[in-house]
C-alpha atoms as a PDB file:
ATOM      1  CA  UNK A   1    -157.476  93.000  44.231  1.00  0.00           C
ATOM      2  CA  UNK A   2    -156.026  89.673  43.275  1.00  0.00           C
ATOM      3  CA  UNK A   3    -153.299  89.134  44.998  1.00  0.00           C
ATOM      4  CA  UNK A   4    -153.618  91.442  48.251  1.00  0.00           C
ATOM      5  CA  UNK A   5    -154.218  88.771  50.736  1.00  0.00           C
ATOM      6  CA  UNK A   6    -151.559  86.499  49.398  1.00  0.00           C
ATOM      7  CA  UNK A   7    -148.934  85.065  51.962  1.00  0.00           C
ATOM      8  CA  UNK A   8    -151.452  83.635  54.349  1.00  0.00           C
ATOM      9  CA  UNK A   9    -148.601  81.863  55.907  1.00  0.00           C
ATOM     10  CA  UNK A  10    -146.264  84.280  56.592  1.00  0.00           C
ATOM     11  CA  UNK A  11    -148.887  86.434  58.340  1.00  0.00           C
ATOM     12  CA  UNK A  12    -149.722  83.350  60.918  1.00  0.00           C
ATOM     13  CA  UNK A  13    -146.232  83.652  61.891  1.00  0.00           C
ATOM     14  CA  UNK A  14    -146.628  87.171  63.514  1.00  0.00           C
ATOM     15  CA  UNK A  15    -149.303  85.930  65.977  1.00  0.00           C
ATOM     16  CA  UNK A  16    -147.711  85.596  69.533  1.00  0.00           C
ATOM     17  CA  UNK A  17    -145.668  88.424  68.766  1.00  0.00           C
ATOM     18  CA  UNK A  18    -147.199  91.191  69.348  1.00  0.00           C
ATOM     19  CA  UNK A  19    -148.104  92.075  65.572  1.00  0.00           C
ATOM     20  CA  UNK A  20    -150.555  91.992  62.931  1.00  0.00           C
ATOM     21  CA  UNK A  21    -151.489  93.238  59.700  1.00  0.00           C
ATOM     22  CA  UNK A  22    -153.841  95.669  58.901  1.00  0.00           C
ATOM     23  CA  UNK A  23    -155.700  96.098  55.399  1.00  0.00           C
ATOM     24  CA  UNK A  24    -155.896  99.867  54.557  1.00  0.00           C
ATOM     25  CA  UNK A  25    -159.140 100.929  52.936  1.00  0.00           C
ATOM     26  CA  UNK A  26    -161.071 104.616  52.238  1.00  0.00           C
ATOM     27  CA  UNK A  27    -164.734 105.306  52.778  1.00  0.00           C
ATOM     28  CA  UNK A  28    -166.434 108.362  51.122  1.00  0.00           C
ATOM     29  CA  UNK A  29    -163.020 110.850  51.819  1.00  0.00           C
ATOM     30  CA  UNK A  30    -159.254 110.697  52.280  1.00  0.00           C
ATOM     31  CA  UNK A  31    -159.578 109.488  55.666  1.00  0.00           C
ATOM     32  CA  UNK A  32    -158.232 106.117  56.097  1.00  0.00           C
ATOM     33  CA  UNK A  33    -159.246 103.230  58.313  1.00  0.00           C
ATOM     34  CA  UNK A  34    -157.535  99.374  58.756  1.00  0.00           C
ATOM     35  CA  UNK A  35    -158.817  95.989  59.826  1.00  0.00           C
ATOM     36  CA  UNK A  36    -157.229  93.304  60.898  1.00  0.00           C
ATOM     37  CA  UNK A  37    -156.282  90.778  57.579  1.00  0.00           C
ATOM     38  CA  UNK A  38    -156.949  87.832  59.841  1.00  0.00           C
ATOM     39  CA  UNK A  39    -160.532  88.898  59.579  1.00  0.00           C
ATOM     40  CA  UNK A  40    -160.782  89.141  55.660  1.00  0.00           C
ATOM     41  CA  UNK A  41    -161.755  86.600  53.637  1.00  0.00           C
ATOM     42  CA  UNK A  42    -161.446  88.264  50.229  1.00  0.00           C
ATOM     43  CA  UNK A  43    -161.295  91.667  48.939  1.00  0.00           C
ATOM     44  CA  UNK A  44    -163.861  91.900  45.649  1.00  0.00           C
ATOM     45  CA  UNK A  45    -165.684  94.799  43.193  1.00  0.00           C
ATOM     46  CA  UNK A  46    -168.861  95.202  44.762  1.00  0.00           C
ATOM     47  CA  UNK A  47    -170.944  92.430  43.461  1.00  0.00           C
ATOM     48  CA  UNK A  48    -174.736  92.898  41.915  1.00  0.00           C
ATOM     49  CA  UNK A  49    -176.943  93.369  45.025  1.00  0.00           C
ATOM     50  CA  UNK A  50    -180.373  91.819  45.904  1.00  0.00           C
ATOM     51  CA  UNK A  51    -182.074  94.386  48.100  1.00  0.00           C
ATOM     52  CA  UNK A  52    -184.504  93.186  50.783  1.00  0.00           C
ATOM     53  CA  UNK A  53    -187.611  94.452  51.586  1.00  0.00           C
ATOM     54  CA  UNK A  54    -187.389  95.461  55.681  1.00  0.00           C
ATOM     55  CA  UNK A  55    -183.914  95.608  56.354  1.00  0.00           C
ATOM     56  CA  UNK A  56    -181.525  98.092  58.374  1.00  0.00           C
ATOM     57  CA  UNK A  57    -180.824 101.021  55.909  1.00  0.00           C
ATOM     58  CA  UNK A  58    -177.399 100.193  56.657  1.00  0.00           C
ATOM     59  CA  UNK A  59    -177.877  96.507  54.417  1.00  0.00           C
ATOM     60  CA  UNK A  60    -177.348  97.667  50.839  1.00  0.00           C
ATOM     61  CA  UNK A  61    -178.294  94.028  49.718  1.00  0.00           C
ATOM     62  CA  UNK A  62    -177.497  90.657  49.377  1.00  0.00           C
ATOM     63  CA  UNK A  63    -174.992  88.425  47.492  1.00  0.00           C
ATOM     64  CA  UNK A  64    -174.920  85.143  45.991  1.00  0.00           C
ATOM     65  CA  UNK A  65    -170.901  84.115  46.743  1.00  0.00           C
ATOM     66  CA  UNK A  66    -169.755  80.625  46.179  1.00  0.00           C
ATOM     67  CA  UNK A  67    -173.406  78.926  47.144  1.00  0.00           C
ATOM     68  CA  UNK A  68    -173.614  81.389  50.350  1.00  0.00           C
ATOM     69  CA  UNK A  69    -175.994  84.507  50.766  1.00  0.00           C
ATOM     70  CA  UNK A  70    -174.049  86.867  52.166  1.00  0.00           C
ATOM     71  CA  UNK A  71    -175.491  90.671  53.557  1.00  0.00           C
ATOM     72  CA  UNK A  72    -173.469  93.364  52.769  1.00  0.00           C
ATOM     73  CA  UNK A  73    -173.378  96.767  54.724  1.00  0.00           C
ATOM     74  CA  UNK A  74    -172.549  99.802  53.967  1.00  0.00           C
ATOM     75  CA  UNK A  75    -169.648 100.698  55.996  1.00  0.00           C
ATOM     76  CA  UNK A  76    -169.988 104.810  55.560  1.00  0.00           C
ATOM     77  CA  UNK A  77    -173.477 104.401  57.062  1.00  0.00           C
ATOM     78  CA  UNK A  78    -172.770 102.054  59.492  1.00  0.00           C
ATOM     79  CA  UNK A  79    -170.393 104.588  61.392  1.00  0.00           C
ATOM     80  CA  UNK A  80    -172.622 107.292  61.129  1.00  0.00           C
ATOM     81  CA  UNK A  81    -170.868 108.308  57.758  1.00  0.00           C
ATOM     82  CA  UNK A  82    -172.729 109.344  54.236  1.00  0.00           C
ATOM     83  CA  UNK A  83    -174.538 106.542  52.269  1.00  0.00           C
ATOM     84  CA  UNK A  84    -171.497 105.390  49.532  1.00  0.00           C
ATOM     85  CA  UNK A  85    -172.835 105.595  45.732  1.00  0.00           C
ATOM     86  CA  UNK A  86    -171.913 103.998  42.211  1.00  0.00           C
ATOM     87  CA  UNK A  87    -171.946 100.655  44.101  1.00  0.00           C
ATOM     88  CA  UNK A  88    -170.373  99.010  40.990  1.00  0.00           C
ATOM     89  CA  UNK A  89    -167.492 100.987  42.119  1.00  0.00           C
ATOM     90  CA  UNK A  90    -167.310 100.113  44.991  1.00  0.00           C
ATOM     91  CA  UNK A  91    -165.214  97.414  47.083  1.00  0.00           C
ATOM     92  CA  UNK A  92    -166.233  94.274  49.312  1.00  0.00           C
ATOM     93  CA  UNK A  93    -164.319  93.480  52.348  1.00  0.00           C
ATOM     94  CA  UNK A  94    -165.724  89.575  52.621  1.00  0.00           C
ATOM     95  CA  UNK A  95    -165.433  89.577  56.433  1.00  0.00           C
ATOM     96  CA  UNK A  96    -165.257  86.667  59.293  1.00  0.00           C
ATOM     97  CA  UNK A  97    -166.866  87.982  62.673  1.00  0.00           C
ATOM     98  CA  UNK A  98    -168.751  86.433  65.574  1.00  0.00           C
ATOM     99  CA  UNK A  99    -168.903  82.975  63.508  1.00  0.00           C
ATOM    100  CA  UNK A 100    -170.583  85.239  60.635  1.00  0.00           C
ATOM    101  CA  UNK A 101    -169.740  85.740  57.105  1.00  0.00           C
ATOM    102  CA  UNK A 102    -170.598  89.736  56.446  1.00  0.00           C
ATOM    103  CA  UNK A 103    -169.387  92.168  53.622  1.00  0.00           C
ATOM    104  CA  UNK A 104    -168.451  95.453  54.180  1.00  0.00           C
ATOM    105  CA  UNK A 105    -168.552  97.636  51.120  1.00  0.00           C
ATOM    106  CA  UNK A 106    -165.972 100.388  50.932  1.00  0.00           C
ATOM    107  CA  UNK A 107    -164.873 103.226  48.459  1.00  0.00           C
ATOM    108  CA  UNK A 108    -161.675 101.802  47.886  1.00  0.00           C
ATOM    109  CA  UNK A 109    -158.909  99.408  49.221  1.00  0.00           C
ATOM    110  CA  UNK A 110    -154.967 100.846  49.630  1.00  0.00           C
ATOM    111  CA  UNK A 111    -152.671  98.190  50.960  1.00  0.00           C
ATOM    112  CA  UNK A 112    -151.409  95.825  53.781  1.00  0.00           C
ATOM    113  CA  UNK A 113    -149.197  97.484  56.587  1.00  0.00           C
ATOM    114  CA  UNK A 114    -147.096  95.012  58.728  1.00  0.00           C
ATOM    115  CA  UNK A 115    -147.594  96.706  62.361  1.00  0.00           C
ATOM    116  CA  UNK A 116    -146.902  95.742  66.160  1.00  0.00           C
ATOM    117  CA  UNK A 117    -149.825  96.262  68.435  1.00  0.00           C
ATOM    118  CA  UNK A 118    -147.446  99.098  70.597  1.00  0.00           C
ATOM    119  CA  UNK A 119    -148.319 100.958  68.288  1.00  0.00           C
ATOM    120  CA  UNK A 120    -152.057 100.433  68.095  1.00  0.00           C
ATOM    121  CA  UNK A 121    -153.058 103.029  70.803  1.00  0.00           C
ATOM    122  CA  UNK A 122    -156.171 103.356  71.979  1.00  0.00           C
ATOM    123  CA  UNK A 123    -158.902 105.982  70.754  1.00  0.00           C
ATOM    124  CA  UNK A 124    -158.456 109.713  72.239  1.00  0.00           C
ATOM    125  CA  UNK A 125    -160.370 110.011  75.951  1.00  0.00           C
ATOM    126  CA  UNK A 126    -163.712 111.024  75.256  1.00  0.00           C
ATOM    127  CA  UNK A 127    -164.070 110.112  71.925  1.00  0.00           C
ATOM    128  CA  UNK A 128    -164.378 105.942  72.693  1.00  0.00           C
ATOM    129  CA  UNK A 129    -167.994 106.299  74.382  1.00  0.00           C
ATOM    130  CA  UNK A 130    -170.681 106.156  71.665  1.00  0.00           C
ATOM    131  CA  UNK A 131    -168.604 106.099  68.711  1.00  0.00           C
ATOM    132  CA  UNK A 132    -167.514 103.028  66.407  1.00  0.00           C
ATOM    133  CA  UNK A 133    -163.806 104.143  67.093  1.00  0.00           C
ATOM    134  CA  UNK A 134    -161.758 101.402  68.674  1.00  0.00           C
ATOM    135  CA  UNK A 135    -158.287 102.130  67.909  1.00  0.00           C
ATOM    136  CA  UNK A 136    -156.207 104.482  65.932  1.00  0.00           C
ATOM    137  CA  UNK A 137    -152.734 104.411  64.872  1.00  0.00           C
ATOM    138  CA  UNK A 138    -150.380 106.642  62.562  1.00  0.00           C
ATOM    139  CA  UNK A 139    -149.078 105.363  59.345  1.00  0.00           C
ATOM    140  CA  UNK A 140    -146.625 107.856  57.114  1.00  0.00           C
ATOM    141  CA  UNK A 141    -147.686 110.924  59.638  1.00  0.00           C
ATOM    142  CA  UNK A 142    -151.666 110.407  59.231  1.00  0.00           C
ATOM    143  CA  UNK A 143    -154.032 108.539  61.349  1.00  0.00           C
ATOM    144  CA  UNK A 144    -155.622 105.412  60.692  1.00  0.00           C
ATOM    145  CA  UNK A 145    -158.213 104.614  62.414  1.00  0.00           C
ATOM    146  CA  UNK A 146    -159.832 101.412  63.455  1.00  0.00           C
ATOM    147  CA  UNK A 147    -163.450 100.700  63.814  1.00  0.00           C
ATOM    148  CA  UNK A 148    -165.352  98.932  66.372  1.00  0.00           C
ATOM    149  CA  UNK A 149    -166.702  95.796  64.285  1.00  0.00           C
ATOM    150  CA  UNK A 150    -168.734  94.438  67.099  1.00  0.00           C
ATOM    151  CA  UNK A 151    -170.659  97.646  68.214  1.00  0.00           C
ATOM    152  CA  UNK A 152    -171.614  97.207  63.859  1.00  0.00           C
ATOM    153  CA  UNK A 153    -173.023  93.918  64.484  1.00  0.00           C
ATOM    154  CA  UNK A 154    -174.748  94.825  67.449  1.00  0.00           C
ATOM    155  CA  UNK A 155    -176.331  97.815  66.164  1.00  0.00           C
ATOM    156  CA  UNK A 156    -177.115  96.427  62.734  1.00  0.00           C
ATOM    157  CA  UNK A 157    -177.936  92.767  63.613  1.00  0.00           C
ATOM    158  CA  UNK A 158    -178.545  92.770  67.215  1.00  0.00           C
ATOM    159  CA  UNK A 159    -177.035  90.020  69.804  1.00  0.00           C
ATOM    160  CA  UNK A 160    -179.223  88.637  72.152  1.00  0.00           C
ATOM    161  CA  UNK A 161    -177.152  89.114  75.477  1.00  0.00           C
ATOM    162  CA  UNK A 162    -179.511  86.759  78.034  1.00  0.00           C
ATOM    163  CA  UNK A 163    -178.332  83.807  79.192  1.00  0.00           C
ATOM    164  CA  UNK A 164    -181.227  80.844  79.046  1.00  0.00           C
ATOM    165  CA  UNK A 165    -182.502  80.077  82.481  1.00  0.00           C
ATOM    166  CA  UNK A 166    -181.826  76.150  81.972  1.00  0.00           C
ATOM    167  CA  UNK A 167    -178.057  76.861  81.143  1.00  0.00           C
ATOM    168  CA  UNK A 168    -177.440  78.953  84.843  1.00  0.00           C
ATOM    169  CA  UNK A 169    -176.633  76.637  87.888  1.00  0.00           C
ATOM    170  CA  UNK A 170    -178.761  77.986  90.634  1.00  0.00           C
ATOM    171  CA  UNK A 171    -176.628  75.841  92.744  1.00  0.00           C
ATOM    172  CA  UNK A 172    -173.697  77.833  91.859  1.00  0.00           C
ATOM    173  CA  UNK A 173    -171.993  80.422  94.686  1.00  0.00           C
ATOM    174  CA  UNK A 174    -169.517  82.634  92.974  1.00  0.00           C
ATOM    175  CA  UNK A 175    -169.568  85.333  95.496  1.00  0.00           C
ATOM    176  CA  UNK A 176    -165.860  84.430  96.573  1.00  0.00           C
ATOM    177  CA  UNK A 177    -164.407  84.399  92.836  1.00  0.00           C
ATOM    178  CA  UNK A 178    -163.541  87.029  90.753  1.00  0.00           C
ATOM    179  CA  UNK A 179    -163.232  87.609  86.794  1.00  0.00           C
ATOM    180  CA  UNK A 180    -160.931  89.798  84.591  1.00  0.00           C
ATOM    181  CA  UNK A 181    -162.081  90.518  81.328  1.00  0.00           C
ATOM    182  CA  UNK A 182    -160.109  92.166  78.962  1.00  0.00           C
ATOM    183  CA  UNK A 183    -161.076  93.682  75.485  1.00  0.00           C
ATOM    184  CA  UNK A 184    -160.647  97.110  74.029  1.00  0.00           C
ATOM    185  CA  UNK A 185    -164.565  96.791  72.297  1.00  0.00           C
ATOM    186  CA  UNK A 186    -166.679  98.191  74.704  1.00  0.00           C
ATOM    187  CA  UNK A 187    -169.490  96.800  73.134  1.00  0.00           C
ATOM    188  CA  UNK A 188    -167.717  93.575  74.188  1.00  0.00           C
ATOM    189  CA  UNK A 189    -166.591  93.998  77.117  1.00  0.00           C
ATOM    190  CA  UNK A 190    -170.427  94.836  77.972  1.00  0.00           C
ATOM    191  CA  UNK A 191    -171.529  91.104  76.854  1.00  0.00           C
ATOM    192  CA  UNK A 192    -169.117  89.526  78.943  1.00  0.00           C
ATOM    193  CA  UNK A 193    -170.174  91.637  81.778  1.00  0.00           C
ATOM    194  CA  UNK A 194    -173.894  91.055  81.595  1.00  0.00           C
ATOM    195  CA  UNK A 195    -173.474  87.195  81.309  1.00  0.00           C
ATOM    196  CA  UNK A 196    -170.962  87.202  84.741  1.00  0.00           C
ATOM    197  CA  UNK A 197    -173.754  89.387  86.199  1.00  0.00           C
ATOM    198  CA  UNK A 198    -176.087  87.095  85.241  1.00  0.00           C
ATOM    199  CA  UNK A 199    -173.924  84.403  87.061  1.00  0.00           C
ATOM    200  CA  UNK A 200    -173.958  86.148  90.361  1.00  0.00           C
ATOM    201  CA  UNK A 201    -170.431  87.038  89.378  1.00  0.00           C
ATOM    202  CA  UNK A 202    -168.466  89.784  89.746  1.00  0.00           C
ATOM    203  CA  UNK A 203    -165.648  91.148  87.812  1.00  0.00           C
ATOM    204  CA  UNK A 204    -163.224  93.660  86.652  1.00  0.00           C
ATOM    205  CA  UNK A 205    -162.624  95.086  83.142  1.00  0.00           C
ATOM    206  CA  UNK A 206    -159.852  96.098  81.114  1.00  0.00           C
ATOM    207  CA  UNK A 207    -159.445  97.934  77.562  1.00  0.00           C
ATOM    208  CA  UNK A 208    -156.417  96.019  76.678  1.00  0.00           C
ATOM    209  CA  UNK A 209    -153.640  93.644  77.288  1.00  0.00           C
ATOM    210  CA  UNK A 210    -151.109  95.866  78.891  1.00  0.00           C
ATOM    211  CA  UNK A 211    -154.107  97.358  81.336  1.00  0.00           C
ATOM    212  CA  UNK A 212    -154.853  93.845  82.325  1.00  0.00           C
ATOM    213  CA  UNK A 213    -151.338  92.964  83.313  1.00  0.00           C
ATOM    214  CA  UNK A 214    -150.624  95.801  85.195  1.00  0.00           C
ATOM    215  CA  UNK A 215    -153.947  95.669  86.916  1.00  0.00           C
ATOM    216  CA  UNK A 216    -152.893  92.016  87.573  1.00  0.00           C
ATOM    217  CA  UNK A 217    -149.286  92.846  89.252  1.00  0.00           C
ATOM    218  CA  UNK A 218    -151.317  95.873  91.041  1.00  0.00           C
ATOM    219  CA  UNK A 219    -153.399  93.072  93.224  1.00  0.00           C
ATOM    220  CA  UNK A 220    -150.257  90.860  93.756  1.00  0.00           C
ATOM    221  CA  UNK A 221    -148.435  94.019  95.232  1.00  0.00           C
ATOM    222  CA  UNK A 222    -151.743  94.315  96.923  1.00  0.00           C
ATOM    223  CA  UNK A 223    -151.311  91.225  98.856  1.00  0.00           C
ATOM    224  CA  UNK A 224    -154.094  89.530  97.452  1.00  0.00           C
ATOM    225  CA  UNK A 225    -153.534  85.521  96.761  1.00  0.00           C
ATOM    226  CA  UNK A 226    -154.775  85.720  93.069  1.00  0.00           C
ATOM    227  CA  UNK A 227    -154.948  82.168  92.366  1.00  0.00           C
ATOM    228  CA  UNK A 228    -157.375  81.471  95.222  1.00  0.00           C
ATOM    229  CA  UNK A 229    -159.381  84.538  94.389  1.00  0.00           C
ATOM    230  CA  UNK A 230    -159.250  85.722  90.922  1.00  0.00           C
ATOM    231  CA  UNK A 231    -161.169  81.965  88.943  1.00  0.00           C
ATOM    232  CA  UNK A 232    -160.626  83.414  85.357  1.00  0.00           C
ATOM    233  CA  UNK A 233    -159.402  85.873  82.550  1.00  0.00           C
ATOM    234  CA  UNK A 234    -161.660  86.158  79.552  1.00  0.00           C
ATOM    235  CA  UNK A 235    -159.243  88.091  76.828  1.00  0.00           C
ATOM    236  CA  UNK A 236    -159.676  89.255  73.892  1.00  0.00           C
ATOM    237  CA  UNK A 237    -156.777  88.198  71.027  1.00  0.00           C
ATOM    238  CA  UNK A 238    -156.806  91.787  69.361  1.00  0.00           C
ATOM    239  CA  UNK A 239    -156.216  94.721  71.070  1.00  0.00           C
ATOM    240  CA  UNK A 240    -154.075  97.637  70.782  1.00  0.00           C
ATOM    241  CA  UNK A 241    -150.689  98.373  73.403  1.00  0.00           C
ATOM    242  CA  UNK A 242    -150.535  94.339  74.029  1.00  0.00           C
ATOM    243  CA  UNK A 243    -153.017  91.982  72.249  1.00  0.00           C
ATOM    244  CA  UNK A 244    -153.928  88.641  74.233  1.00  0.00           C
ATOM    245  CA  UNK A 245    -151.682  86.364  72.954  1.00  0.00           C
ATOM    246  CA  UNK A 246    -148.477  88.244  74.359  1.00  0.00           C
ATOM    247  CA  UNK A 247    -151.061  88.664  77.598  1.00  0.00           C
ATOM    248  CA  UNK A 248    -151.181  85.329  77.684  1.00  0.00           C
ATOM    249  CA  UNK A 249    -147.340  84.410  77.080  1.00  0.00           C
ATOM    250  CA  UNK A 250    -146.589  87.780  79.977  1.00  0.00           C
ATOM    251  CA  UNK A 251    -148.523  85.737  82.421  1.00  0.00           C
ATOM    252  CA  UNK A 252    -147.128  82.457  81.782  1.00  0.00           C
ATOM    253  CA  UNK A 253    -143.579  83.848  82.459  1.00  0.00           C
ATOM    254  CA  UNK A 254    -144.562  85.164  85.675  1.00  0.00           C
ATOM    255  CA  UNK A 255    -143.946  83.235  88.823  1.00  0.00           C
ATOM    256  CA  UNK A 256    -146.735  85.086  90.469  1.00  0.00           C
ATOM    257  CA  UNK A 257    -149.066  84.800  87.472  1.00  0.00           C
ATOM    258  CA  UNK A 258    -148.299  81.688  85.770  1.00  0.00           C
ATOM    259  CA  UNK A 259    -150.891  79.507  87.361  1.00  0.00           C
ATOM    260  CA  UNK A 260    -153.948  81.701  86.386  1.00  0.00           C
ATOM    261  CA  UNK A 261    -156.492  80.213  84.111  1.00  0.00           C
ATOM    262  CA  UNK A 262    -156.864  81.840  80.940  1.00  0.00           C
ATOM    263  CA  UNK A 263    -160.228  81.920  78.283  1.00  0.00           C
ATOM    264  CA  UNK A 264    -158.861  83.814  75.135  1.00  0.00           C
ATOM    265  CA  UNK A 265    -162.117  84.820  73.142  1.00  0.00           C
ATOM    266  CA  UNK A 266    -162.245  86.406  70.476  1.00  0.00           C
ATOM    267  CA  UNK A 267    -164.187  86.844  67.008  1.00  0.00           C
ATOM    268  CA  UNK A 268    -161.482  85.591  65.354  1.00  0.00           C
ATOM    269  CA  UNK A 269    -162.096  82.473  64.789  1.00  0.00           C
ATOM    270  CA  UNK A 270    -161.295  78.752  62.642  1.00  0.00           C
ATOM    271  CA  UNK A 271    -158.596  75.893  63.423  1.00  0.00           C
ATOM    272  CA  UNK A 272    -155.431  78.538  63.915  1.00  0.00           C
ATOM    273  CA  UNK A 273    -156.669  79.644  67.052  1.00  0.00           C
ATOM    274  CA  UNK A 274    -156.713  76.616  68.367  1.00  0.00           C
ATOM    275  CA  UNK A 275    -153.289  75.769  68.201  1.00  0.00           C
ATOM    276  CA  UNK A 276    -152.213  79.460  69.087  1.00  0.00           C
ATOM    277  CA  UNK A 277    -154.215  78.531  72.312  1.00  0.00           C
ATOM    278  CA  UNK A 278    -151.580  75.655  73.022  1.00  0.00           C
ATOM    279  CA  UNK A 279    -148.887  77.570  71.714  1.00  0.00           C
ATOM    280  CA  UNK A 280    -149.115  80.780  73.854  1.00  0.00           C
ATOM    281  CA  UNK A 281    -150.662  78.148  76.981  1.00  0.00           C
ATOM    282  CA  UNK A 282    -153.702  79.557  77.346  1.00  0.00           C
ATOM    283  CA  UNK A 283    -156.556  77.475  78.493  1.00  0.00           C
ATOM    284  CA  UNK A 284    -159.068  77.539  76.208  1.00  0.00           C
ATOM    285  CA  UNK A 285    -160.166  79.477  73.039  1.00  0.00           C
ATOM    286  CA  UNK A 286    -164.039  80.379  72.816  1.00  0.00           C
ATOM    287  CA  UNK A 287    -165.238  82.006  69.554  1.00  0.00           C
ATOM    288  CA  UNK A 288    -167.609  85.087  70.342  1.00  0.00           C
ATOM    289  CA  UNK A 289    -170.383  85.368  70.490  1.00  0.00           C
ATOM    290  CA  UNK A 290    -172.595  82.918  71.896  1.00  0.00           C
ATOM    291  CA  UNK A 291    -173.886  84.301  75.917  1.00  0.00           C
ATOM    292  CA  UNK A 292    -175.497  80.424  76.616  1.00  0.00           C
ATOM    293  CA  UNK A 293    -171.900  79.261  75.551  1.00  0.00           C
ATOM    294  CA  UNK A 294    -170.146  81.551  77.575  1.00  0.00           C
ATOM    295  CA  UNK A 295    -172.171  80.986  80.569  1.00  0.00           C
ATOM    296  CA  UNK A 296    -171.367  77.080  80.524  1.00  0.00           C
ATOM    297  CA  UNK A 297    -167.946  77.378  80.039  1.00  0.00           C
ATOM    298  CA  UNK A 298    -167.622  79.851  82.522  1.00  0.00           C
ATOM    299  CA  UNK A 299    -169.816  78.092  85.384  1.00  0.00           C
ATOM    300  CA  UNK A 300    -167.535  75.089  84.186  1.00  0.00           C
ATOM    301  CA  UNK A 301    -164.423  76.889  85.285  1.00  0.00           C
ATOM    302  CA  UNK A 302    -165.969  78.214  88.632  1.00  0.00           C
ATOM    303  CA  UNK A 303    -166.643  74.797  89.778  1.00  0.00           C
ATOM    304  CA  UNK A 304    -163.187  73.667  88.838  1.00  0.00           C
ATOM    305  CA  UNK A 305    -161.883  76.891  90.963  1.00  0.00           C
ATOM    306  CA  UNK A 306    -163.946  76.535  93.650  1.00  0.00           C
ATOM    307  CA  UNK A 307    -163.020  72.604  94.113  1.00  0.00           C
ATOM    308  CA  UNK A 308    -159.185  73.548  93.946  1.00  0.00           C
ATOM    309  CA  UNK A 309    -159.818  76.064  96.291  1.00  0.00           C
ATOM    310  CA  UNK A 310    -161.288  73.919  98.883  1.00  0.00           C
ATOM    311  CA  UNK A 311    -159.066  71.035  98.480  1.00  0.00           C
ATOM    312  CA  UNK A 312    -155.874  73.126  98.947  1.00  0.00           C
ATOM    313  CA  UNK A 313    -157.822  74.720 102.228  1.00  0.00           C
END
């Protein structure tokens, strides 16, 4: 596997444009499945495994990695999928989500495909609901799919989705503001929602970047004065038909749209995104997923609205 994640540099060059690159791998059959290389650390042979009394049947151990314990899952399991065997061999996908370090153990790793997000579609209607399907695409005439990383996390190391009561401004009225969020995770899309709910505040969600902009240019030919009303987007960065960095970069290159204010969060995370913020002009770049965080940042922004709102009155 040495080798497979070389050209760090190159890759960084196809955010903003609509592309990625997606790591192929195999769980117990012939079926393949991708992730997003931005999101691997390192692909390894399974490593020897501490087990631990208690945990989620889904935790096939431990790891000692560089001076860091690291839990890895067993992906098969995780979606629902047979429990893989042999784990000596076996793969690690060393993984970077929600500011956690995770391993995802796999029957085997293929290769990288260079792909643009067009052509990450989103899962057939009626098969999104309670599965851990988030996207699929087609690669040589068979489908890839791509699996919803966050529902994982949820279901295997829980999130705690409550906002603390000394974080939420009682003082705050956001009955006359309005939120998009856009993310094709339901699971997601869900946390955002509860912590705007949570704020008195209400919103409007969208499963990717090229639903959010049309939904945007929708209320414009509506009539409605968006940069009064609508406070915020909250974006994701991936997502399949348009991810949120070309979102971003749409918006900005609309006269109608340019002036909106723009949170791209993601679980993608570390120093790069911080300068794609500035690149693509978005606002500001929040890591998921932290609900206390989110609520600050947010109330922040509403009070920032609300003030421009009154002083161009």
């Amino acid at each position: 596997m040495a080798g497979i994640l070389d050209g760090v540099d190159m890759r960084t060059q196809l955010a903003g444009r609509n592309r990625l690159e997606l790591l192929l791998f195999r769980l117990d059959g012939q079926q393949k499945y991708g992730i997003n290389v931005f999101k691997v650390k390192e692909v390894i042979q399974c490593p020897p495994l501490v087990q631990m009394p208690g945990a989620n049947p889904v935790v096939c151990g431990i790891a000692n990695m560089r001076g860091k314990t690291i839990s890895i899952m067993d992906l098969s399991m995780a979606i629902g999928g047979p429990q893989l065997d042999d784990f000596a061999g076996k793969f690690v996908i060393i993984t970077e989500y929600n500011r956690q370090t995770q391993g995802f153990m796999v029957g085997g790793v293929d290769h990288i495909v260079n792909m643009n997000w067009k052509d990450i579609l989103p899962p057939p209607k009626g098969a999104a609901g309670g599965s851990y399907l988030t996207a699929v695409t087609q690669i040589e005439d068979k489908l890839v799919e791509i699996i919803d990383v966050e529902k994982i996390m949820k279901d295997v190391m829980g999130c705690s989705e409550v906002v603390n009561e000394g974080v939420i401004d009682s003082k705050l009225d956001a009955t006359e503001q309005h939120v998009l969020v856009v993310d094709d995770s339901v699971v997601a899309r869900g946390q955002v929602k509860r912590v705007l709910e949570q704020l008195g505040v209400e919103c409007t969600l969208c499963n990717d970047g090229q639903h959010a902009l049309k939904q945007l240019l929708e209320w414009v030919d509506e009539g409605r004065d968006l940069n009064n009303w609508l406070a915020l987007i909250i974006s994701d960065i991936e997502m399949p038909q348009m991810d949120g960095y070309s979102l971003t970069i749409a918006i900005r290159q609309d006269p109608k749209l340019e002036k909106l204010h723009i949170f791209l969060h993601s679980s993608l995370s570390g120093g790069f995104n911080e300068s794609m913020v500035k690149k693509v002009g978005a606002n500001r770049f929040l890591p998921k997923y932290d609900p206390n965080e989110l609520a600050g940042f947010v109330q922040e922004r509403l009070k920032e609205h609300a003030e421009q709102c009154s002083s161009a009155a």
